[in-house]
N, C-alpha and C. Protein backbone atom coordinates (compact mmCIF):
# COMPACT_ATOMS: atom_id res chain seq x y z
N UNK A 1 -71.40 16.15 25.60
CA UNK A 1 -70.22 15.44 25.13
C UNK A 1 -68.99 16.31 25.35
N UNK A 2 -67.44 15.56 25.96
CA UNK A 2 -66.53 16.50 26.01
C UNK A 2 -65.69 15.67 24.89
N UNK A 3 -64.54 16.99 24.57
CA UNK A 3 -63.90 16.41 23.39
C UNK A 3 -62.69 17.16 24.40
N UNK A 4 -61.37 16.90 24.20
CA UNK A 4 -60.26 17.25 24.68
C UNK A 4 -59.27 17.28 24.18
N UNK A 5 -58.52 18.46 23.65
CA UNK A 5 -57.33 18.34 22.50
C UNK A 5 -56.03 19.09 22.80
N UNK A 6 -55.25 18.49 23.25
CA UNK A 6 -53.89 18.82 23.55
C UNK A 6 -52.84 19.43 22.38
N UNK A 7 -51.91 20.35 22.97
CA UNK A 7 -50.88 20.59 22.01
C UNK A 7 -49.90 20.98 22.70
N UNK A 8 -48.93 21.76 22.16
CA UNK A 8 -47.45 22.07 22.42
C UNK A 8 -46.69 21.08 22.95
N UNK A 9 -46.77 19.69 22.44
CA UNK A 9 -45.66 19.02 22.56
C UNK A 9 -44.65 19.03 21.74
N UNK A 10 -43.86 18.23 21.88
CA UNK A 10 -42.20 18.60 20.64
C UNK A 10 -41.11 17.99 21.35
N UNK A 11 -40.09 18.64 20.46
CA UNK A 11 -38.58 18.21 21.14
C UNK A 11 -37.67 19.14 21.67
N UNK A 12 -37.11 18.79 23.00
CA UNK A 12 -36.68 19.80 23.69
C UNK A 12 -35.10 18.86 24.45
N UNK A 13 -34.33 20.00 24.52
CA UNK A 13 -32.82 19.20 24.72
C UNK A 13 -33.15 19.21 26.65
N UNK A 14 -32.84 18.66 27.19
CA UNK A 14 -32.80 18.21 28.56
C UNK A 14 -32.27 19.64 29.42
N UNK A 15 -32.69 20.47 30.24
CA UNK A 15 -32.96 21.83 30.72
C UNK A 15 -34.02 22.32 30.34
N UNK A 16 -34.23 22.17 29.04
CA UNK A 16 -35.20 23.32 28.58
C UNK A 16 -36.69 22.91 28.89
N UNK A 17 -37.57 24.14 28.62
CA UNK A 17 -38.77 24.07 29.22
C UNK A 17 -39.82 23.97 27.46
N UNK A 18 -41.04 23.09 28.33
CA UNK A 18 -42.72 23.27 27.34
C UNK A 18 -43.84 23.91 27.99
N UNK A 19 -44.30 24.34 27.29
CA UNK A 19 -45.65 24.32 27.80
C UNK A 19 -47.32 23.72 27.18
N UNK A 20 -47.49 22.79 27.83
CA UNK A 20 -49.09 21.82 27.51
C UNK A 20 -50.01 22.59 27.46
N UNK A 21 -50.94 22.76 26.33
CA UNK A 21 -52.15 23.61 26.60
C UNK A 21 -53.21 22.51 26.21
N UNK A 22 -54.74 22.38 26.53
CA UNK A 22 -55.53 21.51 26.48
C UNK A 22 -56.54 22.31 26.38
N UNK A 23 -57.46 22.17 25.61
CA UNK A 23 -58.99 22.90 25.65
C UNK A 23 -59.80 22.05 25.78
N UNK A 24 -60.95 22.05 26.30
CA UNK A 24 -62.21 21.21 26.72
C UNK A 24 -62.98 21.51 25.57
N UNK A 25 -64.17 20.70 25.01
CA UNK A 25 -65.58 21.58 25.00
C UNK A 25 -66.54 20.97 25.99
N UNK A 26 -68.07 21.25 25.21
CA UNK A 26 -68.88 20.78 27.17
C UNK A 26 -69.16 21.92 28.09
N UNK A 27 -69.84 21.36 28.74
CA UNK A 27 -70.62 21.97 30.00
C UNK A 27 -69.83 22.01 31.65
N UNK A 28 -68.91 21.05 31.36
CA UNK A 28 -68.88 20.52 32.59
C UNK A 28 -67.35 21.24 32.84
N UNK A 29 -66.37 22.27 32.04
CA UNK A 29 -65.04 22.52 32.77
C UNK A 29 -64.96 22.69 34.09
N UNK A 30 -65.38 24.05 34.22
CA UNK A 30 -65.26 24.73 35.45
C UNK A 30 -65.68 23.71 36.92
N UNK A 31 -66.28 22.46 36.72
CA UNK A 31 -66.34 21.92 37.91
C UNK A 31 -65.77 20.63 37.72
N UNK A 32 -65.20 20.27 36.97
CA UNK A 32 -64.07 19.02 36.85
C UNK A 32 -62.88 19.38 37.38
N UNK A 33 -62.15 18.19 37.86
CA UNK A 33 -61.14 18.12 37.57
C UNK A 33 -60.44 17.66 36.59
N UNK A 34 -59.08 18.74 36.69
CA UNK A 34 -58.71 18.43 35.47
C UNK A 34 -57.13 17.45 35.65
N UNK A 35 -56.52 16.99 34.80
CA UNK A 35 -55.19 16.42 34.86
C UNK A 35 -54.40 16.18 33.55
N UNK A 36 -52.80 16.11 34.16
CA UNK A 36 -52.38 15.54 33.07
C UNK A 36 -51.73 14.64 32.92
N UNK A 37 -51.49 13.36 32.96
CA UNK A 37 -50.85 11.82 32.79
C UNK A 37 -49.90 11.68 31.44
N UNK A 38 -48.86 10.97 31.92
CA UNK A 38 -48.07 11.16 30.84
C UNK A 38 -47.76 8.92 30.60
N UNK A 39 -47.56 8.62 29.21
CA UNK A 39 -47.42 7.37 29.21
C UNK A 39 -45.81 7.33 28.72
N UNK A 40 -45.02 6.60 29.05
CA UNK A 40 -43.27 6.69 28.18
C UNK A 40 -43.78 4.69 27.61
N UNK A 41 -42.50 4.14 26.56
CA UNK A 41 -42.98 2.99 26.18
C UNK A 41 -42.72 2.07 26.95
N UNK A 42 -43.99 1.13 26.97
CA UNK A 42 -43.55 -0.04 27.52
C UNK A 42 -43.83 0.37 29.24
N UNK A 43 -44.12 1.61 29.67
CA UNK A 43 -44.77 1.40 30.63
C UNK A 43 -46.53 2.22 31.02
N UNK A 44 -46.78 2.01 32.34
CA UNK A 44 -48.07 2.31 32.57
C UNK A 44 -48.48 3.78 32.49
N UNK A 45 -49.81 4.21 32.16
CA UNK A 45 -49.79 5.88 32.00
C UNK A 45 -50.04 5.97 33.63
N UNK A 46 -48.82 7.28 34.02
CA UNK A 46 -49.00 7.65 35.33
C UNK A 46 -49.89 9.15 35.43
N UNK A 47 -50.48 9.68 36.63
CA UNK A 47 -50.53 10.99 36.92
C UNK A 47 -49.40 11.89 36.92
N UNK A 48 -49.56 12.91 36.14
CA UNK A 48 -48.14 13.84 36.30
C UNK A 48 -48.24 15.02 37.42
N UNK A 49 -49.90 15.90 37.13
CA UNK A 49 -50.37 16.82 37.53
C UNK A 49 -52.21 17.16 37.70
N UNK A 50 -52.24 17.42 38.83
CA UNK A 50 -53.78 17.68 38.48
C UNK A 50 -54.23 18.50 39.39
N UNK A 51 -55.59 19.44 38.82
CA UNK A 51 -56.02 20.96 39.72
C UNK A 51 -57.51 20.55 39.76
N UNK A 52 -58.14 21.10 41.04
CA UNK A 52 -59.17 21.19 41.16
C UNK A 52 -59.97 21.76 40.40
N UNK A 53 -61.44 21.89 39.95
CA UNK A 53 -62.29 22.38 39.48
C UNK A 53 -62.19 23.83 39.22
N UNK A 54 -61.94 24.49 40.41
CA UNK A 54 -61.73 26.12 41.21
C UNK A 54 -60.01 26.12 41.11
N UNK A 55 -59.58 25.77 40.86
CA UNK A 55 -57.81 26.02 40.94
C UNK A 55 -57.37 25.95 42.37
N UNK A 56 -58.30 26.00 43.09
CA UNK A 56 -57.00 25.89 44.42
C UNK A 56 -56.74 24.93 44.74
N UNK A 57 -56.99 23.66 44.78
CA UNK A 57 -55.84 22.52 44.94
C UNK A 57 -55.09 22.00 43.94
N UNK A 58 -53.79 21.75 43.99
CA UNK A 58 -53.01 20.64 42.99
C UNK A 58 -52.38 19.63 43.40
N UNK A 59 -52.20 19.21 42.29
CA UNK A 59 -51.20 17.42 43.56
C UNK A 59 -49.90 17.18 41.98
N UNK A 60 -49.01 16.85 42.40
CA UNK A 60 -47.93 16.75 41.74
C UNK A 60 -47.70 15.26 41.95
N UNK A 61 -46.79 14.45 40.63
CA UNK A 61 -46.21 13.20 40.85
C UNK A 61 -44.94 13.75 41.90
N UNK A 62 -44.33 12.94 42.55
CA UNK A 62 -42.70 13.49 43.60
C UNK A 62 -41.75 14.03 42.24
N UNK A 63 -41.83 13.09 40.94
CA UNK A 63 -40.74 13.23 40.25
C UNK A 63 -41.07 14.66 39.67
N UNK A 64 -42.05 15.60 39.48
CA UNK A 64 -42.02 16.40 38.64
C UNK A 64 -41.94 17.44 40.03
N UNK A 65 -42.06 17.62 40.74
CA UNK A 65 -42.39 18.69 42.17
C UNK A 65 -41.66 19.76 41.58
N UNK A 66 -41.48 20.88 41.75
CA UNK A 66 -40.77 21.80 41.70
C UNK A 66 -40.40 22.21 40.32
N UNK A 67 -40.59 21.31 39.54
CA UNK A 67 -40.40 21.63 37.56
C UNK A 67 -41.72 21.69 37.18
N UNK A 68 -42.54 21.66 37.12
CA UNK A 68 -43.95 21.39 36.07
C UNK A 68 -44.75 22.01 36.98
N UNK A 69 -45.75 22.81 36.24
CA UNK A 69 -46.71 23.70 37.27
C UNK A 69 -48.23 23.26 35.89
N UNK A 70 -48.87 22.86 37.19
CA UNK A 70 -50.46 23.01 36.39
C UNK A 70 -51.11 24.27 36.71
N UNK A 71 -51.99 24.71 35.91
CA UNK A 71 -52.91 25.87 35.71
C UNK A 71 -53.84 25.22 34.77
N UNK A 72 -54.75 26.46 35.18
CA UNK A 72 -56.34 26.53 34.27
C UNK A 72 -57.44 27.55 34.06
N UNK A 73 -57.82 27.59 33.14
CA UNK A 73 -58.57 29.20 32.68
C UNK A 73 -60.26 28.50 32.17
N UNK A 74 -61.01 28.47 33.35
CA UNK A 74 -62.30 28.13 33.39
C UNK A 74 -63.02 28.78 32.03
N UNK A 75 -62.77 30.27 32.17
CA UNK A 75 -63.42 31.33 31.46
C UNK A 75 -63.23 30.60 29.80
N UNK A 76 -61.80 29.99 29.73
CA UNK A 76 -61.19 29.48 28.31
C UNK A 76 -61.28 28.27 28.14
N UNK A 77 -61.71 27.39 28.92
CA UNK A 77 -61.84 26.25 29.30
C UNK A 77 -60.18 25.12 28.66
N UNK A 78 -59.64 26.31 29.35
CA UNK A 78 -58.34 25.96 29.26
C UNK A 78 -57.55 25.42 30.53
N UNK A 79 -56.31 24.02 30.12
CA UNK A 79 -55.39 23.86 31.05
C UNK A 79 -54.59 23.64 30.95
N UNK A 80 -53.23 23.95 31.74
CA UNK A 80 -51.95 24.33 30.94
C UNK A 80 -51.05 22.85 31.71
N UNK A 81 -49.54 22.59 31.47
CA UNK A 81 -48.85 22.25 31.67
C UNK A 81 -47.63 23.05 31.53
N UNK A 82 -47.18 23.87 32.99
CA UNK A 82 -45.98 24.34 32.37
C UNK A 82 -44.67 23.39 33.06
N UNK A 83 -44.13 23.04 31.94
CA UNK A 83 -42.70 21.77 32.18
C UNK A 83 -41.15 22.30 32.23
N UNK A 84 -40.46 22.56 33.28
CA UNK A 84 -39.24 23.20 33.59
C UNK A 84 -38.32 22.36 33.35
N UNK A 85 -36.85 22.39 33.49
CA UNK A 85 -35.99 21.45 33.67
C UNK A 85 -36.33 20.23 32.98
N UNK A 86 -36.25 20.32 32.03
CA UNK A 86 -36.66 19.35 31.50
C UNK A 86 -35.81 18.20 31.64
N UNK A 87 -36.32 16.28 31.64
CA UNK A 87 -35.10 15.53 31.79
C UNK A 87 -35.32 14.37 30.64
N UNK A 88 -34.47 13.59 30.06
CA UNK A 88 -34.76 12.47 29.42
C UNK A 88 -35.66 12.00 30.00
N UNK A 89 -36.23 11.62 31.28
CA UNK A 89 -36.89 10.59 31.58
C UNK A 89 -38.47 11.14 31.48
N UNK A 90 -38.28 12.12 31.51
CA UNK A 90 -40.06 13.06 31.13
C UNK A 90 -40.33 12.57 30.04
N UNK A 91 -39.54 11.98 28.81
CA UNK A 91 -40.30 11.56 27.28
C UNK A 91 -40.83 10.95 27.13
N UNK A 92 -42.48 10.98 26.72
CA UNK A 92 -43.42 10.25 26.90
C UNK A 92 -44.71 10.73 26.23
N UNK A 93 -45.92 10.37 26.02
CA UNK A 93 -47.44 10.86 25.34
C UNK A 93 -47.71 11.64 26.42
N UNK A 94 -48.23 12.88 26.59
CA UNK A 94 -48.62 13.33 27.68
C UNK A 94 -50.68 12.84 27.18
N UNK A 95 -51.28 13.24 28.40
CA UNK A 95 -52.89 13.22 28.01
C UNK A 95 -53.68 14.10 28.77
N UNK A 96 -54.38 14.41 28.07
CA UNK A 96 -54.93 15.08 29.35
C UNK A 96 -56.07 14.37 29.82
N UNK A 97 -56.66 14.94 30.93
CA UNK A 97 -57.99 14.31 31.34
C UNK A 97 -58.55 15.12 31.98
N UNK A 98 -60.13 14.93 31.97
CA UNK A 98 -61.32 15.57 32.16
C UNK A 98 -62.10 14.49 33.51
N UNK A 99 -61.87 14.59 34.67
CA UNK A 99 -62.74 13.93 35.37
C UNK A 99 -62.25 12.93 36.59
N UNK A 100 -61.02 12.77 36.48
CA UNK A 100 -60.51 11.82 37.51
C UNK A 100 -60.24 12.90 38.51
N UNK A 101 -60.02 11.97 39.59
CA UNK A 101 -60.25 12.85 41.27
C UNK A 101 -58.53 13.15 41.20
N UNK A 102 -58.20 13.82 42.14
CA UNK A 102 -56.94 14.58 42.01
C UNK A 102 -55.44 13.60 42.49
N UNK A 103 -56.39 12.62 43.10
CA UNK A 103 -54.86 11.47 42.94
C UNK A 103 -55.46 10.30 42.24
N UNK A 104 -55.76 10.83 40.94
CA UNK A 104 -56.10 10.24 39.63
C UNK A 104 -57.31 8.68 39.59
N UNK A 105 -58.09 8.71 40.73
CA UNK A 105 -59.01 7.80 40.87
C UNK A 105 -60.27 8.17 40.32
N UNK A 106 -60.97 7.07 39.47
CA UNK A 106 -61.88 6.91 38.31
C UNK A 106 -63.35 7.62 39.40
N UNK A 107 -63.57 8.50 38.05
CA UNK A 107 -65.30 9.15 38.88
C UNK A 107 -66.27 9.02 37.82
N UNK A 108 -66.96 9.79 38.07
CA UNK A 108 -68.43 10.11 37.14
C UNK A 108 -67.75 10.34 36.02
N UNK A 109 -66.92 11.25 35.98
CA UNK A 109 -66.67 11.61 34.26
C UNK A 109 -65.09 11.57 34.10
N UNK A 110 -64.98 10.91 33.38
CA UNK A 110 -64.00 10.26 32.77
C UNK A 110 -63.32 10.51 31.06
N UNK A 111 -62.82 11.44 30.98
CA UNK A 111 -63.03 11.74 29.26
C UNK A 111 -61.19 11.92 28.93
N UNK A 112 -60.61 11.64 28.06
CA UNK A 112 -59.34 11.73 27.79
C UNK A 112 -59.15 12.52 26.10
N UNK A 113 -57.98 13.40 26.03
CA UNK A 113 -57.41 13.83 24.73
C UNK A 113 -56.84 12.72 24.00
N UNK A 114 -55.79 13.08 23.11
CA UNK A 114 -55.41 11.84 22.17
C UNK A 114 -54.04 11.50 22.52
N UNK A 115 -53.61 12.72 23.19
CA UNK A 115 -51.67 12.82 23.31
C UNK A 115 -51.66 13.70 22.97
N UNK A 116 -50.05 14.21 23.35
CA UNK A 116 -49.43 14.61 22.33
C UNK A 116 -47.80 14.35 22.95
N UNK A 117 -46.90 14.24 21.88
CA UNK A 117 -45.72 13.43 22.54
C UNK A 117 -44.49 14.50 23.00
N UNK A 118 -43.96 14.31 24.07
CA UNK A 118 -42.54 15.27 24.42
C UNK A 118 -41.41 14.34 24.30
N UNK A 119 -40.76 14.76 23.63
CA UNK A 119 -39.26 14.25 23.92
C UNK A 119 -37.99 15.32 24.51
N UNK A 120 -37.56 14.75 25.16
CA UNK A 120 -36.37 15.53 25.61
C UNK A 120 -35.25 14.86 25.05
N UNK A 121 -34.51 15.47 24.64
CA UNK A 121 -32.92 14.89 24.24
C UNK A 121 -32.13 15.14 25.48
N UNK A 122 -31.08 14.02 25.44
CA UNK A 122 -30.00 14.47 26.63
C UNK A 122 -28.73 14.89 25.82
């Protein structure tokens, strides 16, 4: 069974930076992929960020490229979100996920956190 629990969300004025941390439990970190999808209201949850099993691939949404960096610590069965530049339009539930392929298409394992919410002020 995986369980997945997100934190360091909050409120942050528009520049400033977060950082997402997510812990797994389970068997299965180190060879999942991992991600993080963010939902704002009233629309669909998109892919934001997501890393391979091994860390060497990532895939970025266009809108976050160059602000938001994913990472992950197998050993900790940890994965991070680090969020730069922050903008109004980033405010939203972030989630994490355990199992979708890296441009966020449904696989074998499929497991999601609960949220946790960012707001940016402008």
């Amino acid at each position: 069974q995986v369980q997945l629990v997100e934190s360091g969300g909050g409120l942050v004025q528009a520049g400033g930076s977060l950082r997402l941390s997510c812990v797994a439990s389970g068997n299965i970190f180190s060879i999942a992929t991992m991600g993080w999808y963010r939902q704002a209201p009233g629309k669909q949850r998109e892919l934001v960020a997501a890393i391979s099993g091994g860390g060497s691939l990532t895939k970025y949404a266009d809108s976050v490229k160059g602000r938001f960096t994913i990472s992950r610590e197998n050993a900790k069965k940890m994965v991070y979100l680090q969020m730069n530049s922050l903008k109004p339009e980033d405010t939203a539930v972030y989630y994490c996920n355990l199992g979708r392929s890296l441009s966020g298409g449904v696989s074998r394992y499929d497991y999601w956190g609960q949220g946790t919410q960012v707001t940016v002020s402008s």
